[in-house]
N, C-alpha and C. Protein backbone atom coordinates (compact mmCIF):
# COMPACT_ATOMS: atom_id res chain seq x y z
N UNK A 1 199.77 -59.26 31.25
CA UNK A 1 199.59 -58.71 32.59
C UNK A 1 200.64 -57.62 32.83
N UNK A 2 200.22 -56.40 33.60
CA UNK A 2 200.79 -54.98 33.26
C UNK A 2 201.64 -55.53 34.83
N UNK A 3 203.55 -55.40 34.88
CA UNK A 3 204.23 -55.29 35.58
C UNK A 3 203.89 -53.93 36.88
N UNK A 4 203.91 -54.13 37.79
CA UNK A 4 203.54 -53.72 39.22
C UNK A 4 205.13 -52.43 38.91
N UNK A 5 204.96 -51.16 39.13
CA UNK A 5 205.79 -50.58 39.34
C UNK A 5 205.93 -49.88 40.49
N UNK A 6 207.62 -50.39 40.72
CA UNK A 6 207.97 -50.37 42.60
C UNK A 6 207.76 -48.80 42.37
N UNK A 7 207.48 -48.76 43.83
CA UNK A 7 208.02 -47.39 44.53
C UNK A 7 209.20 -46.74 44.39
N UNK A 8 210.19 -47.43 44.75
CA UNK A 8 211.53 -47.32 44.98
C UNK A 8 212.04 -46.71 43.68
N UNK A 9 211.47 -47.21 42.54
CA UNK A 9 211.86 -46.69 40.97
C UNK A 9 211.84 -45.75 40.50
N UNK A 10 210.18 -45.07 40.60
CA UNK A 10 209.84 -43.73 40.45
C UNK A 10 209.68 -43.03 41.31
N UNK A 11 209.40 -42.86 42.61
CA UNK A 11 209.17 -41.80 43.22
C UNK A 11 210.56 -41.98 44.68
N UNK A 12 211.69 -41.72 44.49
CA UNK A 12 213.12 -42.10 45.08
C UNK A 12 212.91 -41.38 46.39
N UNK A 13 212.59 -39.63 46.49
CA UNK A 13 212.58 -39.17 47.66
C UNK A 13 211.17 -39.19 48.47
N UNK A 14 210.17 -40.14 47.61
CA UNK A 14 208.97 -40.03 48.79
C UNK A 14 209.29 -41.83 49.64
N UNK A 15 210.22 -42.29 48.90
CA UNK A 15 210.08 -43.87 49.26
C UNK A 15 211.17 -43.93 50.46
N UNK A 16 212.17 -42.95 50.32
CA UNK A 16 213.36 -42.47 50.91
C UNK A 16 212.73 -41.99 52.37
N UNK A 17 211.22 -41.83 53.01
CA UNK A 17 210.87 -41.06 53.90
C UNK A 17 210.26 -42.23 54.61
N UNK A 18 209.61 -43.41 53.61
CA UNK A 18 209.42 -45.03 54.20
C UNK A 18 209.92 -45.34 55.38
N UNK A 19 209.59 -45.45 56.25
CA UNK A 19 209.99 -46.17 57.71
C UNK A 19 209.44 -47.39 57.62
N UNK A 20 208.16 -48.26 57.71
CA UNK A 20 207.66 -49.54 58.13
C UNK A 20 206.42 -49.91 57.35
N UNK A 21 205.73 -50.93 57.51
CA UNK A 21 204.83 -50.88 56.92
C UNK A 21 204.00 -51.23 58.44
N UNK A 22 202.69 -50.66 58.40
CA UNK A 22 201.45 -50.87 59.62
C UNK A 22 200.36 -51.89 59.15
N UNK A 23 200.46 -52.86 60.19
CA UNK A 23 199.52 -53.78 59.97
C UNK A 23 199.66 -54.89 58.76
N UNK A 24 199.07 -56.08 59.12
CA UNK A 24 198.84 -56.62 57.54
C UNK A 24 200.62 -57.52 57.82
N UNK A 25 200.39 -58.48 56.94
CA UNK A 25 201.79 -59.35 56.77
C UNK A 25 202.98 -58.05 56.17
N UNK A 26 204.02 -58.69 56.82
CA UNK A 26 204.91 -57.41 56.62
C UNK A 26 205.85 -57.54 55.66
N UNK A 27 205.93 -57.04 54.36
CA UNK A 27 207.00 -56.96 53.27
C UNK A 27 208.42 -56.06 53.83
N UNK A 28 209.37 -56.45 52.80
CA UNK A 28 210.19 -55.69 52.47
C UNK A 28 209.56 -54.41 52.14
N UNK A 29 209.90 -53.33 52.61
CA UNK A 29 209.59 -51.78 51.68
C UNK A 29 210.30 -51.55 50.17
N UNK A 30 211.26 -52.35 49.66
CA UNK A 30 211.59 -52.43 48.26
C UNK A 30 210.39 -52.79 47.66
N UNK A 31 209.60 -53.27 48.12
CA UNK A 31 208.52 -53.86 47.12
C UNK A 31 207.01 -53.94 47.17
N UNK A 32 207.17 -51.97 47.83
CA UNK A 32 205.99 -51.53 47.87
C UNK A 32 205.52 -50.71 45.97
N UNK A 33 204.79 -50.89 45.74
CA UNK A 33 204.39 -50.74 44.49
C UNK A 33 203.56 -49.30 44.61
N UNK A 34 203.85 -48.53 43.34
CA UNK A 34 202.94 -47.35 43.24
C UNK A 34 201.32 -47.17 43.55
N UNK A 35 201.22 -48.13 43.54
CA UNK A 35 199.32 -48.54 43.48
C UNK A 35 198.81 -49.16 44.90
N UNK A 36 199.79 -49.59 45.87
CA UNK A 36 199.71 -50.12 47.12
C UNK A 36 198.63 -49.20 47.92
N UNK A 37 197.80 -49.75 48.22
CA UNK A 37 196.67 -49.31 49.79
C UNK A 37 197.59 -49.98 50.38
N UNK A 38 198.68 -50.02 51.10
CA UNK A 38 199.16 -50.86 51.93
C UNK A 38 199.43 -49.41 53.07
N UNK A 39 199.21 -49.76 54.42
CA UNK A 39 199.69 -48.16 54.77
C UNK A 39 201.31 -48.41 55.66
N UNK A 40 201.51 -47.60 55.61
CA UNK A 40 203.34 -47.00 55.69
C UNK A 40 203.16 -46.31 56.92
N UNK A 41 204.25 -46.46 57.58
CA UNK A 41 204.63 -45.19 58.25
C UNK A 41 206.09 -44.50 57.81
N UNK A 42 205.62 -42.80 57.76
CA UNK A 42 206.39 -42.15 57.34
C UNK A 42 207.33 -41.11 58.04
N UNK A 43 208.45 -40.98 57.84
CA UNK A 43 209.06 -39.44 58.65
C UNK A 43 209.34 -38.65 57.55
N UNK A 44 209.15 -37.33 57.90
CA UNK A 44 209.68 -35.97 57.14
C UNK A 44 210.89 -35.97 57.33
N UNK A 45 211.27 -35.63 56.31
CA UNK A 45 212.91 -35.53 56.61
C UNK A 45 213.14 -34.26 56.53
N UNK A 46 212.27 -33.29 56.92
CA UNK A 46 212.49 -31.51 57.75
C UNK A 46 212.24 -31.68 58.75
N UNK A 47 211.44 -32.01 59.27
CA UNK A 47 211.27 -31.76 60.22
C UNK A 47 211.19 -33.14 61.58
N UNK A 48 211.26 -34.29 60.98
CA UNK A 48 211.19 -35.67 61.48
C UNK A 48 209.67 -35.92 62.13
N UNK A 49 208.76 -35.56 61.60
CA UNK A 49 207.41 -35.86 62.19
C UNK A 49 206.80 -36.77 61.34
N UNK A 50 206.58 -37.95 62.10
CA UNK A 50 205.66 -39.20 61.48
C UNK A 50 204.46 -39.31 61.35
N UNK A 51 204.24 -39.93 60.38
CA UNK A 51 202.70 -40.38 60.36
C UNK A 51 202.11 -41.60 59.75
N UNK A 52 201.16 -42.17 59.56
CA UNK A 52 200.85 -43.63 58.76
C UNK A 52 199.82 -43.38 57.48
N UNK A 53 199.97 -43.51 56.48
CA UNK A 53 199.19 -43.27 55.27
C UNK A 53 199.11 -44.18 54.12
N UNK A 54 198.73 -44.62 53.20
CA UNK A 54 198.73 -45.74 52.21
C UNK A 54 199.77 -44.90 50.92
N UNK A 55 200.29 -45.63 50.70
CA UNK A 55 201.18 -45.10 49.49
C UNK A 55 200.33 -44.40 48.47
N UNK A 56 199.64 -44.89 48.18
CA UNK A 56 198.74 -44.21 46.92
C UNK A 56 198.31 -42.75 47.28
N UNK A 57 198.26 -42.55 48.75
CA UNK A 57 197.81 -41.25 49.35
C UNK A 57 199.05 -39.68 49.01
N UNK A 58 200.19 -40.95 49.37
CA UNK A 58 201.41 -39.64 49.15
C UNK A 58 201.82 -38.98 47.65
N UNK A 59 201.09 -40.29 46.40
CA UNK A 59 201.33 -39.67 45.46
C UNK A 59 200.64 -38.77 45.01
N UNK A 60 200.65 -37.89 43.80
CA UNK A 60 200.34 -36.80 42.79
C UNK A 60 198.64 -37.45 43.17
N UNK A 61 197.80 -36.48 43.64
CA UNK A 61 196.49 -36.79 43.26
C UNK A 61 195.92 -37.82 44.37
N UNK A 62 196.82 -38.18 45.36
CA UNK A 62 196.44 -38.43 46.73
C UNK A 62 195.78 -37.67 47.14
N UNK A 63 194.80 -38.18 48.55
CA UNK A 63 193.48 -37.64 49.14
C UNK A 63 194.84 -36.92 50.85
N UNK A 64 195.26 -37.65 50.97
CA UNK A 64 196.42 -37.43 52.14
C UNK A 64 197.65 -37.73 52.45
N UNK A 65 198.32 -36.62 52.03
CA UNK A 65 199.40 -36.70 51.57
C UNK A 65 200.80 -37.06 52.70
N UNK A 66 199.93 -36.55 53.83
CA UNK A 66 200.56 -35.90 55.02
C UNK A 66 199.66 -36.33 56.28
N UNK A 67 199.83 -36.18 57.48
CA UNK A 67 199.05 -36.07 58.90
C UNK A 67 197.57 -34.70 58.19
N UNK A 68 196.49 -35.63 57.92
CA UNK A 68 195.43 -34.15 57.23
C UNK A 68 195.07 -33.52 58.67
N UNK A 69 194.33 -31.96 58.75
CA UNK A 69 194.04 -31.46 59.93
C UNK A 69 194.64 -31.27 61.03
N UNK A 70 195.93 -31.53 60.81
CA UNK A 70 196.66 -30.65 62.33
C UNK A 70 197.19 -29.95 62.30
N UNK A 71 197.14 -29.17 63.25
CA UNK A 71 198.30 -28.00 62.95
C UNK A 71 197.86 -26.90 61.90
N UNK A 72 196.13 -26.44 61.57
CA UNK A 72 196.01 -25.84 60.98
C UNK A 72 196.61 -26.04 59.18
N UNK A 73 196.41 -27.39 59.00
CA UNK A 73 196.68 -27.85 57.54
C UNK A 73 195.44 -27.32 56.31
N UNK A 74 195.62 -26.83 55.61
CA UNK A 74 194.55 -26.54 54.41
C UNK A 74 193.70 -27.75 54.54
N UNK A 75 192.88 -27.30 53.80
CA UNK A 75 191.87 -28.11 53.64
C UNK A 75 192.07 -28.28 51.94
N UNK A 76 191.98 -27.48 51.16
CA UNK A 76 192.47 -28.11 50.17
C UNK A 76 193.92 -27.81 50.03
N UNK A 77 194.82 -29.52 49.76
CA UNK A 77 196.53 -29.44 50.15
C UNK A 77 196.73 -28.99 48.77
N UNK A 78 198.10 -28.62 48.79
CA UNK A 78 199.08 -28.15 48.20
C UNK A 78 199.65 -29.16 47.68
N UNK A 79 200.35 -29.76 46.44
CA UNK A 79 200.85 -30.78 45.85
C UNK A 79 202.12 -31.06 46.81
N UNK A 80 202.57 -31.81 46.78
CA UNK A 80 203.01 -32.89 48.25
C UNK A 80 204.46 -32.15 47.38
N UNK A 81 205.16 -31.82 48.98
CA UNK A 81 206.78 -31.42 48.41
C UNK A 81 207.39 -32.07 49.57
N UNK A 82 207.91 -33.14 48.21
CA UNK A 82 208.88 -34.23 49.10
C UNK A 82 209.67 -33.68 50.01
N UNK A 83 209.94 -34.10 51.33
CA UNK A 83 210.34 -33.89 52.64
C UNK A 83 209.75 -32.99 53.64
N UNK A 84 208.65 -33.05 52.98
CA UNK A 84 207.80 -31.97 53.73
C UNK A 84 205.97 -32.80 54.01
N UNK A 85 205.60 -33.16 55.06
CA UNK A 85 204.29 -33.45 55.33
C UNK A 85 203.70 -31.85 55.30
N UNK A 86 202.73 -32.22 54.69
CA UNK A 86 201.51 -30.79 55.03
C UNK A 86 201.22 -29.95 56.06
N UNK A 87 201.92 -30.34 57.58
CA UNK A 87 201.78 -29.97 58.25
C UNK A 87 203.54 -29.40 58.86
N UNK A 88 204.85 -29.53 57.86
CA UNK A 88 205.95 -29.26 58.13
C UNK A 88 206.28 -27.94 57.23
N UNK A 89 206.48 -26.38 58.11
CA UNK A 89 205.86 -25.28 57.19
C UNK A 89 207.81 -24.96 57.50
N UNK A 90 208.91 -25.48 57.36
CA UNK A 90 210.16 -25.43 57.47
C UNK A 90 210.79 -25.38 56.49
């Protein structure tokens, strides 16, 4: 059986933006896993604007990386640059 790899391990500055988890029994955020549908709420750390998304969303090849559609966001995003939601142009 293939070991669950945390968040916290590989991806340091998107896990670093982790605020809470929404809904659902509530874990520790150490031991949100790369593969988690679990959804998060997140802050930018440019600009401090939150939002709630499933982990799997913020990584490489996520559907939503960021708050999608506000603020005049692409429609097709731009590869996710840690500290920056899609909608933080700072």
């Amino acid at each position: 059986m293939k070991t669950p790899t945390l968040l916290r391990d590989t991806h340091q500055e998107i896990f670093a933006e982790a605020l809470e988890m929404v809904g659902g029994p509530m874990h520790p955020l150490s031991e949100l896993t790369t593969g988690s549908n679990r959804r998060v709420r997140w802050r930018c750390r440019t600009c401090e604007h939150e939002w709630a998304s499933t982990v799997t969303s913020r990584l490489p090849g996520g559907s939503a990386r960021s708050v999608p559609g506000l603020y005049g966001a692409p429609a097709e995003p731009e590869p996710p640059r840690v500290g920056r939601s899609r909608t933080c142009f700072l």
